[in-house]
C-alpha atoms as a PDB file:
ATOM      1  CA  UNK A   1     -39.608  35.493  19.381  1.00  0.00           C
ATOM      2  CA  UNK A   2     -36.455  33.763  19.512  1.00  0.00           C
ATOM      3  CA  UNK A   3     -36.040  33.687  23.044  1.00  0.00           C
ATOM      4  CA  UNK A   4     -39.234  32.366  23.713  1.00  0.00           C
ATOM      5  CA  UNK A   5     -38.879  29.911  21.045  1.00  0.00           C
ATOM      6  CA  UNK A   6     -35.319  28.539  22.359  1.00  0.00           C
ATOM      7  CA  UNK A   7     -36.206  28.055  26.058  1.00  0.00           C
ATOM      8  CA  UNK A   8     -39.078  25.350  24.646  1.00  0.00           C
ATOM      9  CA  UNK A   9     -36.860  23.650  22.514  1.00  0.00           C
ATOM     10  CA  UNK A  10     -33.875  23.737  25.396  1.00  0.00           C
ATOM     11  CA  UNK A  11     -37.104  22.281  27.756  1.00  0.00           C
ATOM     12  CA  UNK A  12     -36.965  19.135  25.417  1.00  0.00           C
ATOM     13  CA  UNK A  13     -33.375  19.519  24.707  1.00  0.00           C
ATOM     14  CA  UNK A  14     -33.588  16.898  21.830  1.00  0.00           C
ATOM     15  CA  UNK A  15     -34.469  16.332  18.212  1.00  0.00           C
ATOM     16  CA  UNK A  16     -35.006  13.388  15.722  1.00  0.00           C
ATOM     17  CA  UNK A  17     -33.483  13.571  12.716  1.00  0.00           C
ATOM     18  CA  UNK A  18     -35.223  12.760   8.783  1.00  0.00           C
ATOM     19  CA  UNK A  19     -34.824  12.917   5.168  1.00  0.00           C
ATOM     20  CA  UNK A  20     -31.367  13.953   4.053  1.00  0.00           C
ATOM     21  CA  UNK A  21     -28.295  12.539   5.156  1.00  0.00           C
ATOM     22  CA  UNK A  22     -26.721  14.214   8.440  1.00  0.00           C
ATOM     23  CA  UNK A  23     -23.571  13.085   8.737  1.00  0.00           C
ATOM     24  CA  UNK A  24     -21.537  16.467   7.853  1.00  0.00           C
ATOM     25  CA  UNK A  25     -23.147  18.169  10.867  1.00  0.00           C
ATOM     26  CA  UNK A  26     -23.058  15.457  13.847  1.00  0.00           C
ATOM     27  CA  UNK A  27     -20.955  16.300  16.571  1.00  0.00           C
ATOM     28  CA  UNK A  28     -20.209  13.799  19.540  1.00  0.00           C
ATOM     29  CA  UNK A  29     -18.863  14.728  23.052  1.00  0.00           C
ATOM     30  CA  UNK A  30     -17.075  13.327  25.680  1.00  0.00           C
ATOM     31  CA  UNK A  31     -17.666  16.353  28.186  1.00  0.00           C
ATOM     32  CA  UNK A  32     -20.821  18.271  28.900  1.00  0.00           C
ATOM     33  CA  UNK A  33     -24.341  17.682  28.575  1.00  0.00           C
ATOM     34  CA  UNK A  34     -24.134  15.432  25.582  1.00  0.00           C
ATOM     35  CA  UNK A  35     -21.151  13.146  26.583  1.00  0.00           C
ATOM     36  CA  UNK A  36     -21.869   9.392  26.042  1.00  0.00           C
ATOM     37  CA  UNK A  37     -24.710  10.226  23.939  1.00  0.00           C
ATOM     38  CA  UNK A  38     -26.088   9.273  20.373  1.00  0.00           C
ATOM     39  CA  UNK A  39     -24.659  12.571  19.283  1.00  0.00           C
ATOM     40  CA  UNK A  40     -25.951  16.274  18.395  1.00  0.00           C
ATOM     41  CA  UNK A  41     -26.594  18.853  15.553  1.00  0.00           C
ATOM     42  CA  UNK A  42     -26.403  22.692  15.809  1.00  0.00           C
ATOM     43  CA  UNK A  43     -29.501  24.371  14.534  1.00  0.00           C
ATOM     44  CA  UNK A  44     -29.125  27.874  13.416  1.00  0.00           C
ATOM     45  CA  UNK A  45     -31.843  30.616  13.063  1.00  0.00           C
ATOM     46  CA  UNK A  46     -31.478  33.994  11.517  1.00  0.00           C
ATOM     47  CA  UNK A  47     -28.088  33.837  13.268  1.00  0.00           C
ATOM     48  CA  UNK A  48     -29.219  32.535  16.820  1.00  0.00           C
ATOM     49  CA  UNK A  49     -28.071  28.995  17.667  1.00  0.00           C
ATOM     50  CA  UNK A  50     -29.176  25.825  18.887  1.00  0.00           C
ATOM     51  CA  UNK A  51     -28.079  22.259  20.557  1.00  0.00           C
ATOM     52  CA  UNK A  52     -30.066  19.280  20.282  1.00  0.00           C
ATOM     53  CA  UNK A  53     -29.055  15.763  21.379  1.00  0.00           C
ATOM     54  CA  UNK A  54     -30.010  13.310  18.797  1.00  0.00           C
ATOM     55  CA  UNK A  55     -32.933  10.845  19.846  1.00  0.00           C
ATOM     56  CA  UNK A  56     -34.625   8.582  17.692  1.00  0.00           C
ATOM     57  CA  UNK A  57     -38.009   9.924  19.518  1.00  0.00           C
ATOM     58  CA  UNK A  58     -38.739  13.695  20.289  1.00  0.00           C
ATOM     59  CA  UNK A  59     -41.178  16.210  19.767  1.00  0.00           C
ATOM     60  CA  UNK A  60     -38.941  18.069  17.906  1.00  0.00           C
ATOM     61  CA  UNK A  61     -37.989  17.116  14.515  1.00  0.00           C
ATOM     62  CA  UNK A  62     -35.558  18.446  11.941  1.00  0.00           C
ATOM     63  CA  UNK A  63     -35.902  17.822   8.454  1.00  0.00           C
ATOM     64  CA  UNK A  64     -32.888  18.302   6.468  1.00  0.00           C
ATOM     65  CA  UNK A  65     -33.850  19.269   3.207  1.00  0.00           C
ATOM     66  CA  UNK A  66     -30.027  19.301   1.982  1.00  0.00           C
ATOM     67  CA  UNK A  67     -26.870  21.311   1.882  1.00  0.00           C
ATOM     68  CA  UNK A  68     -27.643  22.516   5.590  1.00  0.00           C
ATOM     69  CA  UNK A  69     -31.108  23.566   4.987  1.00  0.00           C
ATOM     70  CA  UNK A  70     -33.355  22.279   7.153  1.00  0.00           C
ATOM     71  CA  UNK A  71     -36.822  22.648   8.947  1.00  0.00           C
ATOM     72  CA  UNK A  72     -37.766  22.082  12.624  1.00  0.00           C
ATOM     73  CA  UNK A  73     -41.311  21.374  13.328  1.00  0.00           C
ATOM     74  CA  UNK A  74     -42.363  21.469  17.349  1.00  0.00           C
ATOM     75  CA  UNK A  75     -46.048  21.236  17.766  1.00  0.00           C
ATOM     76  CA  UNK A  76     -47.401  23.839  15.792  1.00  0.00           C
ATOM     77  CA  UNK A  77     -44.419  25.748  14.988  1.00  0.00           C
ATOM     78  CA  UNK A  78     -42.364  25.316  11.787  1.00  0.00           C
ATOM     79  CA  UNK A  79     -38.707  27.270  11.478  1.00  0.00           C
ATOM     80  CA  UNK A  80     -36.728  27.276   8.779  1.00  0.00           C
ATOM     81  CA  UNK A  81     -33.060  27.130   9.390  1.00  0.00           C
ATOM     82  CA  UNK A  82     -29.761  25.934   8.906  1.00  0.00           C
ATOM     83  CA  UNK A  83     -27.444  22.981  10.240  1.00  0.00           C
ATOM     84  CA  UNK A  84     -24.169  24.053  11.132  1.00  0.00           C
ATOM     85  CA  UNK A  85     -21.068  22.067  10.418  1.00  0.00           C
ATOM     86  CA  UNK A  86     -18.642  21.701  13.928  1.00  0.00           C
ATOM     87  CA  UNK A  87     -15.502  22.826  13.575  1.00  0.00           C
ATOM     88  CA  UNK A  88     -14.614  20.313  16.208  1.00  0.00           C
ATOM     89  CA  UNK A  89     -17.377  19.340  18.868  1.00  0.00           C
ATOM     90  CA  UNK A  90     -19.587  23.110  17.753  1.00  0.00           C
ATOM     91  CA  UNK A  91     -19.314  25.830  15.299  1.00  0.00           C
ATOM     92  CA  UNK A  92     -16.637  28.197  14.872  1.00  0.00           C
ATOM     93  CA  UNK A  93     -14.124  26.230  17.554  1.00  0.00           C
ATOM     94  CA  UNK A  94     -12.304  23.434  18.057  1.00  0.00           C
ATOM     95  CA  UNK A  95     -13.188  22.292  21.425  1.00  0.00           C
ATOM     96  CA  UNK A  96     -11.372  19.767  22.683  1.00  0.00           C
ATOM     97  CA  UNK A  97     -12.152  16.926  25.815  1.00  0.00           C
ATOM     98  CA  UNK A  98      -8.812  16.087  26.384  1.00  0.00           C
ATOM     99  CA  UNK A  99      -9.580  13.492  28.615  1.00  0.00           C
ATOM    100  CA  UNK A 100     -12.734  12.072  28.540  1.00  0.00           C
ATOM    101  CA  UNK A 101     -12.638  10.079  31.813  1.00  0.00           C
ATOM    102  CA  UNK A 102     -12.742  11.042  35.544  1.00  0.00           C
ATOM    103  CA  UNK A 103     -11.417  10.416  38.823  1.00  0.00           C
ATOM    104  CA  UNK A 104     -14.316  12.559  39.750  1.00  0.00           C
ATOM    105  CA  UNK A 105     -17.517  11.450  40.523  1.00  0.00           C
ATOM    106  CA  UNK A 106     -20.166  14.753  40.625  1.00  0.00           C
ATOM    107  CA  UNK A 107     -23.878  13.071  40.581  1.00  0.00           C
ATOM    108  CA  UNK A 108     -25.173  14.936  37.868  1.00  0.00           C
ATOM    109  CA  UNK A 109     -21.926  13.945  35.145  1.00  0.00           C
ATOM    110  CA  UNK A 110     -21.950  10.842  32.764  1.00  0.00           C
ATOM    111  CA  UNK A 111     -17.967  11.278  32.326  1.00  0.00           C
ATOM    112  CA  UNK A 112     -17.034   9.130  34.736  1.00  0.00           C
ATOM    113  CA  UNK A 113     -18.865   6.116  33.427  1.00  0.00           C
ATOM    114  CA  UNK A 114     -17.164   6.592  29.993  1.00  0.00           C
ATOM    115  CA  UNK A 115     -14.298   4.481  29.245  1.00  0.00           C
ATOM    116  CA  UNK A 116     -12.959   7.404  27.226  1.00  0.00           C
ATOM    117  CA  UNK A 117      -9.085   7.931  26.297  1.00  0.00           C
ATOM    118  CA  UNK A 118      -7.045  10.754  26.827  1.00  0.00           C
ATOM    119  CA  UNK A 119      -5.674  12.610  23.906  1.00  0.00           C
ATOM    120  CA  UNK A 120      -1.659  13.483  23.655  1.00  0.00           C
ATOM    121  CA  UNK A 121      -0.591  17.022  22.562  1.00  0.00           C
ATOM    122  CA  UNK A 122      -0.172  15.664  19.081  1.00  0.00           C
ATOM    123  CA  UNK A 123      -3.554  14.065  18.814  1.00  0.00           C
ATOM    124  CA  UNK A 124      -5.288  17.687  20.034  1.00  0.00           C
ATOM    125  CA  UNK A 125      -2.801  19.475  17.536  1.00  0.00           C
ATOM    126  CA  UNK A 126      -3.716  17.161  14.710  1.00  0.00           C
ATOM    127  CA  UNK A 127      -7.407  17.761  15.488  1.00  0.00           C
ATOM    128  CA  UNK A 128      -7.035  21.256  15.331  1.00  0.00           C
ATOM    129  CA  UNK A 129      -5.600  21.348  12.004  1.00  0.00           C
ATOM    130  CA  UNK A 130      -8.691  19.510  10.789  1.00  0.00           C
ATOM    131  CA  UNK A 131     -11.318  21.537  11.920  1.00  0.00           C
ATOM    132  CA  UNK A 132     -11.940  23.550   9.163  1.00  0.00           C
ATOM    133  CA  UNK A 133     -12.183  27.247   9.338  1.00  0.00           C
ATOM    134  CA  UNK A 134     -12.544  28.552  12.736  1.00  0.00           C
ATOM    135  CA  UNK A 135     -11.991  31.487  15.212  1.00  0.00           C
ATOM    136  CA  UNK A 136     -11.214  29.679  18.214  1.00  0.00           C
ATOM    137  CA  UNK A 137      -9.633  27.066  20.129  1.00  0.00           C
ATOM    138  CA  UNK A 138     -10.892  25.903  23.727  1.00  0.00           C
ATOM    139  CA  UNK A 139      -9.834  22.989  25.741  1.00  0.00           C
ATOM    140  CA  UNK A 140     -11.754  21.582  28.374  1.00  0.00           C
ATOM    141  CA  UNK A 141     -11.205  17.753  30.058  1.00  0.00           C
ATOM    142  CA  UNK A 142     -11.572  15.423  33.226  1.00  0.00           C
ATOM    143  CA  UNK A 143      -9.660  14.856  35.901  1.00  0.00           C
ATOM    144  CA  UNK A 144      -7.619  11.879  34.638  1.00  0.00           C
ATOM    145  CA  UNK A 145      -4.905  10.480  37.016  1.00  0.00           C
ATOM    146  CA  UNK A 146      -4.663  13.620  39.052  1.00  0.00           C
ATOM    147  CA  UNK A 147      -5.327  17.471  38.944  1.00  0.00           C
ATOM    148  CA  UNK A 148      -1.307  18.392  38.793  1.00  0.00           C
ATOM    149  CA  UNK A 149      -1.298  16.166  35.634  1.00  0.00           C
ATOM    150  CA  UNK A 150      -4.385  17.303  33.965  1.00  0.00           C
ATOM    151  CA  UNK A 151      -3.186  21.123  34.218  1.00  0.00           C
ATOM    152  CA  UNK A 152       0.047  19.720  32.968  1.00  0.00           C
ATOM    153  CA  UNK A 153      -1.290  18.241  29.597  1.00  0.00           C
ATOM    154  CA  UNK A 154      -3.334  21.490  29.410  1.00  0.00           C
ATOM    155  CA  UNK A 155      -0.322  23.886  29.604  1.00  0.00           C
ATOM    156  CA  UNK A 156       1.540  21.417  26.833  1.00  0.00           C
ATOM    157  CA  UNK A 157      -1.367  21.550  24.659  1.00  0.00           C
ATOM    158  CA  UNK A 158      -1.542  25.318  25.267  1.00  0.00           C
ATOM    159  CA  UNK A 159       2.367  25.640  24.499  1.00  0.00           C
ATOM    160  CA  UNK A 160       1.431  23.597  21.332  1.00  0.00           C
ATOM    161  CA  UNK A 161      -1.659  25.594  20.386  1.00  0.00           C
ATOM    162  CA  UNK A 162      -0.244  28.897  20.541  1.00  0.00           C
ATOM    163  CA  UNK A 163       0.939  28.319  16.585  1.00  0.00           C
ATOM    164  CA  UNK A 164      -2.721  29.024  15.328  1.00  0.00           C
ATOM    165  CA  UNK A 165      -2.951  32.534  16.617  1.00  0.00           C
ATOM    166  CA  UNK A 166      -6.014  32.158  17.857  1.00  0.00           C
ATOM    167  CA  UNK A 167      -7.482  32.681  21.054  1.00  0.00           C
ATOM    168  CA  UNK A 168      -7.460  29.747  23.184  1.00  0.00           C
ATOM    169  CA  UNK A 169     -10.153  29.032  25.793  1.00  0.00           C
ATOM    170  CA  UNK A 170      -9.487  26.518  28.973  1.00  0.00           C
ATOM    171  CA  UNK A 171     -11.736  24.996  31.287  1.00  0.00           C
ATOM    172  CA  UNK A 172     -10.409  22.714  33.844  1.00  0.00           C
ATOM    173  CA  UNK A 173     -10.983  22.098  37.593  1.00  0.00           C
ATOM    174  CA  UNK A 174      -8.059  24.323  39.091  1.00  0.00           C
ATOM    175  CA  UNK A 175      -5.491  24.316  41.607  1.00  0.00           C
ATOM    176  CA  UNK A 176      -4.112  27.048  43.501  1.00  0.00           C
ATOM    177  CA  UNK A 177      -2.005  29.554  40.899  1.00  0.00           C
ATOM    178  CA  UNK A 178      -3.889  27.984  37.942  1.00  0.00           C
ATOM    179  CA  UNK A 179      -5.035  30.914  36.996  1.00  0.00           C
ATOM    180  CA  UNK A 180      -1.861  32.542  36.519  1.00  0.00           C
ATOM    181  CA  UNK A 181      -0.045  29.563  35.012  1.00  0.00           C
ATOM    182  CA  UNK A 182      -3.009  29.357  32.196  1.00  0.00           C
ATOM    183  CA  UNK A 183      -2.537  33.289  31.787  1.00  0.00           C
ATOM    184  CA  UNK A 184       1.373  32.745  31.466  1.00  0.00           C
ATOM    185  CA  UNK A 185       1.121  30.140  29.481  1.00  0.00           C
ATOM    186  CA  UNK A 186      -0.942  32.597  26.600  1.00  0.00           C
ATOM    187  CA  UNK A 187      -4.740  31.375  27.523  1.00  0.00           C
ATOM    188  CA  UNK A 188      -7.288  34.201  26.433  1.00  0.00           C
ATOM    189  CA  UNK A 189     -10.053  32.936  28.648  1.00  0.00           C
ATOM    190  CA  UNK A 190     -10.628  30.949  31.631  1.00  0.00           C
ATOM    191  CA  UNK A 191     -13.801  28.812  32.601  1.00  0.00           C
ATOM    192  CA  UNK A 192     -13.763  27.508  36.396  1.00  0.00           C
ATOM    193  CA  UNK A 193     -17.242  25.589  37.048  1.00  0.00           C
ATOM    194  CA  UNK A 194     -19.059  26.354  40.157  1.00  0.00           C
ATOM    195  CA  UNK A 195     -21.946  23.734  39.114  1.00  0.00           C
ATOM    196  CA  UNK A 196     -24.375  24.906  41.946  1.00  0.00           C
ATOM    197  CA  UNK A 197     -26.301  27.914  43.448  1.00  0.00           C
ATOM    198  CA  UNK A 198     -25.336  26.976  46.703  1.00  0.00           C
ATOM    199  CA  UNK A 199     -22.206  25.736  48.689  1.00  0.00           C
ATOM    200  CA  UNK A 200     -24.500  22.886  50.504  1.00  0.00           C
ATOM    201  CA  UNK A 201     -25.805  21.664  46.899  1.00  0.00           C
ATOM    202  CA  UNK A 202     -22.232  21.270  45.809  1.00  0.00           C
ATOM    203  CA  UNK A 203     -20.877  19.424  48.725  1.00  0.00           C
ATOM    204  CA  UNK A 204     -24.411  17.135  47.989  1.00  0.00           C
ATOM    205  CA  UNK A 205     -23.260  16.821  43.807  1.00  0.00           C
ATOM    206  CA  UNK A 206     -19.880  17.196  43.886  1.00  0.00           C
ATOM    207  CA  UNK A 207     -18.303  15.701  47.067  1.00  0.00           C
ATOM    208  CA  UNK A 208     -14.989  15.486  45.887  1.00  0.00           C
ATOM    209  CA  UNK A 209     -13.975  19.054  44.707  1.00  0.00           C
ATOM    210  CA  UNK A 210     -12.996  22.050  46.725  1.00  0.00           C
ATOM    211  CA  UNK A 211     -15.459  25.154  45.984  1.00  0.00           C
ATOM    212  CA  UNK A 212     -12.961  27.159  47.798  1.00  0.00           C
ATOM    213  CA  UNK A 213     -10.212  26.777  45.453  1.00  0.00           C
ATOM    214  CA  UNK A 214     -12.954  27.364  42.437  1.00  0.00           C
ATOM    215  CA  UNK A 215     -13.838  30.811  44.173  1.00  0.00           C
ATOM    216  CA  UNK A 216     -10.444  31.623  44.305  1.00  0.00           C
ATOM    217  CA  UNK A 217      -9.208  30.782  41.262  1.00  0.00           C
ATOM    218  CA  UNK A 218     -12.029  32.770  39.333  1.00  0.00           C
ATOM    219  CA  UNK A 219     -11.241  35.925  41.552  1.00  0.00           C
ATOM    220  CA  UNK A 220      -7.706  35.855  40.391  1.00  0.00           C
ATOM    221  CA  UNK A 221      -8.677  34.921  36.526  1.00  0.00           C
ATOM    222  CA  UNK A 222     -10.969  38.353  36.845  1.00  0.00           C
ATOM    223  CA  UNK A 223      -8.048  39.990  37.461  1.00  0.00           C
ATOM    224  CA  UNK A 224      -5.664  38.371  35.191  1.00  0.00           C
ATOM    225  CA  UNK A 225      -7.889  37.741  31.778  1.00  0.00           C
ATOM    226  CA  UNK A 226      -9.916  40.826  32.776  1.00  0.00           C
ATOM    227  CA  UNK A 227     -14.086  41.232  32.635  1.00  0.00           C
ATOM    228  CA  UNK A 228     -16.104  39.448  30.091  1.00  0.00           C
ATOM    229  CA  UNK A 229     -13.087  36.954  30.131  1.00  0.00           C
ATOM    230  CA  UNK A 230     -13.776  34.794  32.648  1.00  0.00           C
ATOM    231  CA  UNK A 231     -16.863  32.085  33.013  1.00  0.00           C
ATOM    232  CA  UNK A 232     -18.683  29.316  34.972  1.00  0.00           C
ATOM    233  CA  UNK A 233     -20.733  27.212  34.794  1.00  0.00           C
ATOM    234  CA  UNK A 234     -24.033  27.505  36.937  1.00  0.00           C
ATOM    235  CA  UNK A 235     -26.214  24.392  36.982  1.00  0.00           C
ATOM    236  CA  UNK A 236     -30.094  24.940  37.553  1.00  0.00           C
ATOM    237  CA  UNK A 237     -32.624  21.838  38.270  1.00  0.00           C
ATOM    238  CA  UNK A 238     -30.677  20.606  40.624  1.00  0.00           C
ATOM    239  CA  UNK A 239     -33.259  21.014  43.523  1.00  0.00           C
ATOM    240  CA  UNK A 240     -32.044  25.025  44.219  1.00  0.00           C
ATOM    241  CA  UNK A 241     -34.553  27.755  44.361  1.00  0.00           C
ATOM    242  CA  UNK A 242     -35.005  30.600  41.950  1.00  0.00           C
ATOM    243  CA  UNK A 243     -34.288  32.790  44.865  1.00  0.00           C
ATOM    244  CA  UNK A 244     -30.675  30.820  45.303  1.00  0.00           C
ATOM    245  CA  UNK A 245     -29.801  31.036  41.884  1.00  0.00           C
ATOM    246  CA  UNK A 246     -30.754  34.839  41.307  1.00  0.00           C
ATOM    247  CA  UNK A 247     -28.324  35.316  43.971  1.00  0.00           C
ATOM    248  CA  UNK A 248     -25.630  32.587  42.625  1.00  0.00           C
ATOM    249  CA  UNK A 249     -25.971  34.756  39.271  1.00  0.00           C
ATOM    250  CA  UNK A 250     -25.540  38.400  41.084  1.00  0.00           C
ATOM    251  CA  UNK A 251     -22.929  37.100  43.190  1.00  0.00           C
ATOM    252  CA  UNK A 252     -20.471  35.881  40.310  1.00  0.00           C
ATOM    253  CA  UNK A 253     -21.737  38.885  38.337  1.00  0.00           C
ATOM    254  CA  UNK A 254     -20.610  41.752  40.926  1.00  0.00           C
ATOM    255  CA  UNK A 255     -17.284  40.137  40.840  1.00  0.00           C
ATOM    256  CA  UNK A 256     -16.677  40.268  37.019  1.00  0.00           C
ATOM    257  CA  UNK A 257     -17.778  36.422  36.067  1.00  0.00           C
ATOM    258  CA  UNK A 258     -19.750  35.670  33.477  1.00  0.00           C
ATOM    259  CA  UNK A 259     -21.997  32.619  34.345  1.00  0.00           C
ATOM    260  CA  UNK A 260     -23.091  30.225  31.459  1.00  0.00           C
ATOM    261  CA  UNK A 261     -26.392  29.557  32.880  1.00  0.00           C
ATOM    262  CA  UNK A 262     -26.327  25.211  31.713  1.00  0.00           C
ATOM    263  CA  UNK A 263     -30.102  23.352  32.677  1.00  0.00           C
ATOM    264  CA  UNK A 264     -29.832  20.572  34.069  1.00  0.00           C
ATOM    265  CA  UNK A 265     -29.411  17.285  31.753  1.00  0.00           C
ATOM    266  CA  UNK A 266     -30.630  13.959  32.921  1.00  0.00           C
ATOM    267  CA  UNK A 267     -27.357  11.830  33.503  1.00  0.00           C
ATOM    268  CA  UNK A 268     -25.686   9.302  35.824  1.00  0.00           C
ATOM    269  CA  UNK A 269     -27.498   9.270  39.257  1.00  0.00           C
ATOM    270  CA  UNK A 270     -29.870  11.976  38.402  1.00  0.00           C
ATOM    271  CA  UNK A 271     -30.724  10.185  35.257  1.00  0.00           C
ATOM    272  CA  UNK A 272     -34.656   9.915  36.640  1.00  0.00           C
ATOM    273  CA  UNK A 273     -35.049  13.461  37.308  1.00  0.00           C
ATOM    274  CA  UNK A 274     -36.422  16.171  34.858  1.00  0.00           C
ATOM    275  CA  UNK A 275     -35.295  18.850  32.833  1.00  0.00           C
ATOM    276  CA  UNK A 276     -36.429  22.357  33.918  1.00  0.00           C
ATOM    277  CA  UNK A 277     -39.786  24.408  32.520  1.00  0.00           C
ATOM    278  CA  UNK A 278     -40.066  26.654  29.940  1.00  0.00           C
ATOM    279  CA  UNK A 279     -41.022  29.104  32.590  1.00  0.00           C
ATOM    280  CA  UNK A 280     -37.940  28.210  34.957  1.00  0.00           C
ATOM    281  CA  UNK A 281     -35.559  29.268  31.743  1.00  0.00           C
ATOM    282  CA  UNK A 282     -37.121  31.992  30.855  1.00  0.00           C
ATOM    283  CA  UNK A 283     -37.364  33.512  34.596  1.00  0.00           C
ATOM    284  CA  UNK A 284     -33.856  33.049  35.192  1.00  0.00           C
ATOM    285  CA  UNK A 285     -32.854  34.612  31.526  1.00  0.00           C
ATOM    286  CA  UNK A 286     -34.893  37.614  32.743  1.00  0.00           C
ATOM    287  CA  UNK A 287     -32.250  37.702  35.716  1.00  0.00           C
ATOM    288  CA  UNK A 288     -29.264  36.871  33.786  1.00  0.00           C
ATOM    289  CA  UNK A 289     -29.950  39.679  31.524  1.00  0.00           C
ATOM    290  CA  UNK A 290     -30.575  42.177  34.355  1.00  0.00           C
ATOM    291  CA  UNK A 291     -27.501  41.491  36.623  1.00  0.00           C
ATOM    292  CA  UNK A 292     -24.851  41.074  33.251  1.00  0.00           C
ATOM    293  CA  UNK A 293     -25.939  44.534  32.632  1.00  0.00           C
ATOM    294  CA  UNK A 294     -25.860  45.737  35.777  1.00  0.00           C
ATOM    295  CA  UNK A 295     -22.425  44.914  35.939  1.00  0.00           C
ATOM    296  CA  UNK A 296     -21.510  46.271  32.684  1.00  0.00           C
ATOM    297  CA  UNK A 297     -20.513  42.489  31.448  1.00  0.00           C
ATOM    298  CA  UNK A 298     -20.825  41.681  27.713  1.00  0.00           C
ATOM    299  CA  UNK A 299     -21.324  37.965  26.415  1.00  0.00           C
ATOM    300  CA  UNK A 300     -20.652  39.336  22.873  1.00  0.00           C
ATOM    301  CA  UNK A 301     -17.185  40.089  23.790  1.00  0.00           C
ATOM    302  CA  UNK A 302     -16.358  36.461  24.674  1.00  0.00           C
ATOM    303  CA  UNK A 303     -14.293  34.558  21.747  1.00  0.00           C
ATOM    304  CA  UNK A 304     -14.063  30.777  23.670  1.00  0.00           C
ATOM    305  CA  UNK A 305     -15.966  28.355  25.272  1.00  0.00           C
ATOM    306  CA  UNK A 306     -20.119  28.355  25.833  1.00  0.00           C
ATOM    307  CA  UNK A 307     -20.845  31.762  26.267  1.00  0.00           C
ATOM    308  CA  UNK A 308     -18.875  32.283  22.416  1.00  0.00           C
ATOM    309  CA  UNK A 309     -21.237  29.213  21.393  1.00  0.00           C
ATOM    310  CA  UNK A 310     -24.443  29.414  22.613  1.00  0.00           C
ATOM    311  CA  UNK A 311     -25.661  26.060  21.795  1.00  0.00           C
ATOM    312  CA  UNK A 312     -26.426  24.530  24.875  1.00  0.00           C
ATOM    313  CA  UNK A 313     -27.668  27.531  27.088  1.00  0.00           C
ATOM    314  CA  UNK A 314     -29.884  30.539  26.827  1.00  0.00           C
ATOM    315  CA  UNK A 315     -27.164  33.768  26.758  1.00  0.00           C
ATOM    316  CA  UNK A 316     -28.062  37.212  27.245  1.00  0.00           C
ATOM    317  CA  UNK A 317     -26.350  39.565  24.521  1.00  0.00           C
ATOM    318  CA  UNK A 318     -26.145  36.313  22.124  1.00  0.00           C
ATOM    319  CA  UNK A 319     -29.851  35.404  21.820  1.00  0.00           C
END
């Protein structure tokens, strides 16, 4: 029921909020789908979790009740549920932009248009300390200035971090040997995006980057971090077929990645275009499940980033 149930809601992808006050569970971002937006809640059912970006129109509506307790109405469906409260950006973690600006200019990502600051290691160390109880930390950010310095405030913030004792999760667009500086440095888990099902649709979004270094990089992580470990994003509704991303999914699987399958969010130049179907999602979850276990790859096992989360995508293993 679940999965069925989440892959119409992620179709929408949004919610309008009434009746009790919402504040304690609003999370804004400065990365990701939701970055530059009016904000988001986490809606959890029976233990199974979802994202939605706050409109002020949507088929789906929540109705906090109070304390957490609220009911989401779709049509003819009516859950009962809870709100979660973000540690820092979603439940459970503080994850951290820190940089919310790019030099970058991928045609899908709002980032760039933000005139977002970027944090120092005290500011992500003081934010860390606020976020309540949770089991994780993972950092994630734009390119701001250059690559060599964005890895560089990542391995301070790392250095910094390591106090917690808690796992620490990065996700940055590498370099050569970032890999092995992140695992040096004391990172449990590595996310290296490769956006796209296809090599030609990334040169088309992402014109800038070097997929080659991305491939690399996540080869190495496999064999640094170790399976279930290391992640990346794959982007669907970007104009690839199902037949291109059922092979983008077995490829990364046979080599020990896990991929967060993310759909497509209407943003920046692609602002016009759609979301994917209900029937696109739940195709490609079919897939997802089959080639994870195929490969003997558990999402369960994951303790950072999106796949530990769940919010925004459908994950095998998790829902």
């Amino acid at each position: 029921m679940w999965e069925s149930l989440k892959a119409q809601l992620l179709e929408i992808g949004t919610a309008k909020l009434t009746d009790a006050d919402t504040s304690l569970y609003r999370s804004t971002s400065t990365a990701g789908p939701g970055a530059g937006g009016r904000g988001s809640v986490f809606f959890n059912y029976e233990g199974h979790r979802i994202r939605f970006a706050i409109a002020g129109d949507s088929p789906i509506t929540l109705r906090h009740i109070g304390e957490g307790t609220a009911m989401l109405t779709y049509g003819c469906i009516e859950v009962l549920g809870k709100l979660e409260e973000p540690g820092s950006h979603c439940p459970g973690q503080a994850y951290i932009t820190i940089s919310g600006s790019c030099i970058f200019h991928c045609r899908y990502c709002p980032v760039p248009q933000n005139a977002a600051s970027t944090k120092s290691t005290a500011d992500i160390v003081s934010l860390v300390r606020g976020a309540g109880d949770i089991q994780a930390i993972s950092l994630t950010s734009g390119v701001a200035g250059s690559i060599e310095e964005g890895e560089q405030r990542t391995l301070d913030a790392v250095k910094a971090l390591l106090q917690f004792s808690l796992p620490i999760g990065v996700s940055i667009y590498p370099l050569p040997g970032t890999a092995h500086r992140l695992h040096e440095a004391g990172v449990a888990e590595v996310k290296f995006n490769l956006e796209t099902a296809t090599p030609e649709l990334f040169a088309e979004m992402c014109p800038d980057l070097d997929r080659d270094v991305i491939n690399t990089e996540l080869d190495a992580a496999v064999a640094l971090f170790g399976k279930n470990h290391v992640f990346t994003n794959l982007i669907f509704g970007l104009g690839e077929s199902d037949a291109q991303m059922e092979a983008a999914i077995d490829n990364v699987c046979r080599r020990g990645i896990i991929p967060a399958m993310r759909p497509f969010s209407p943003a920046a130049e692609l602002k016009d275009r759609s979301r994917p179907g209900f029937k696109r999602f739940m195709n490609l979850y079919a897939h997802h499940r089959a080639a994870l276990a195929t490969n003997n790859l558990i999402t369960r096992e994951a303790k950072t980033m999106c796949i530990a989360c769940a919010g925004c995508d459908m994950v095998p293993g998790r829902d």
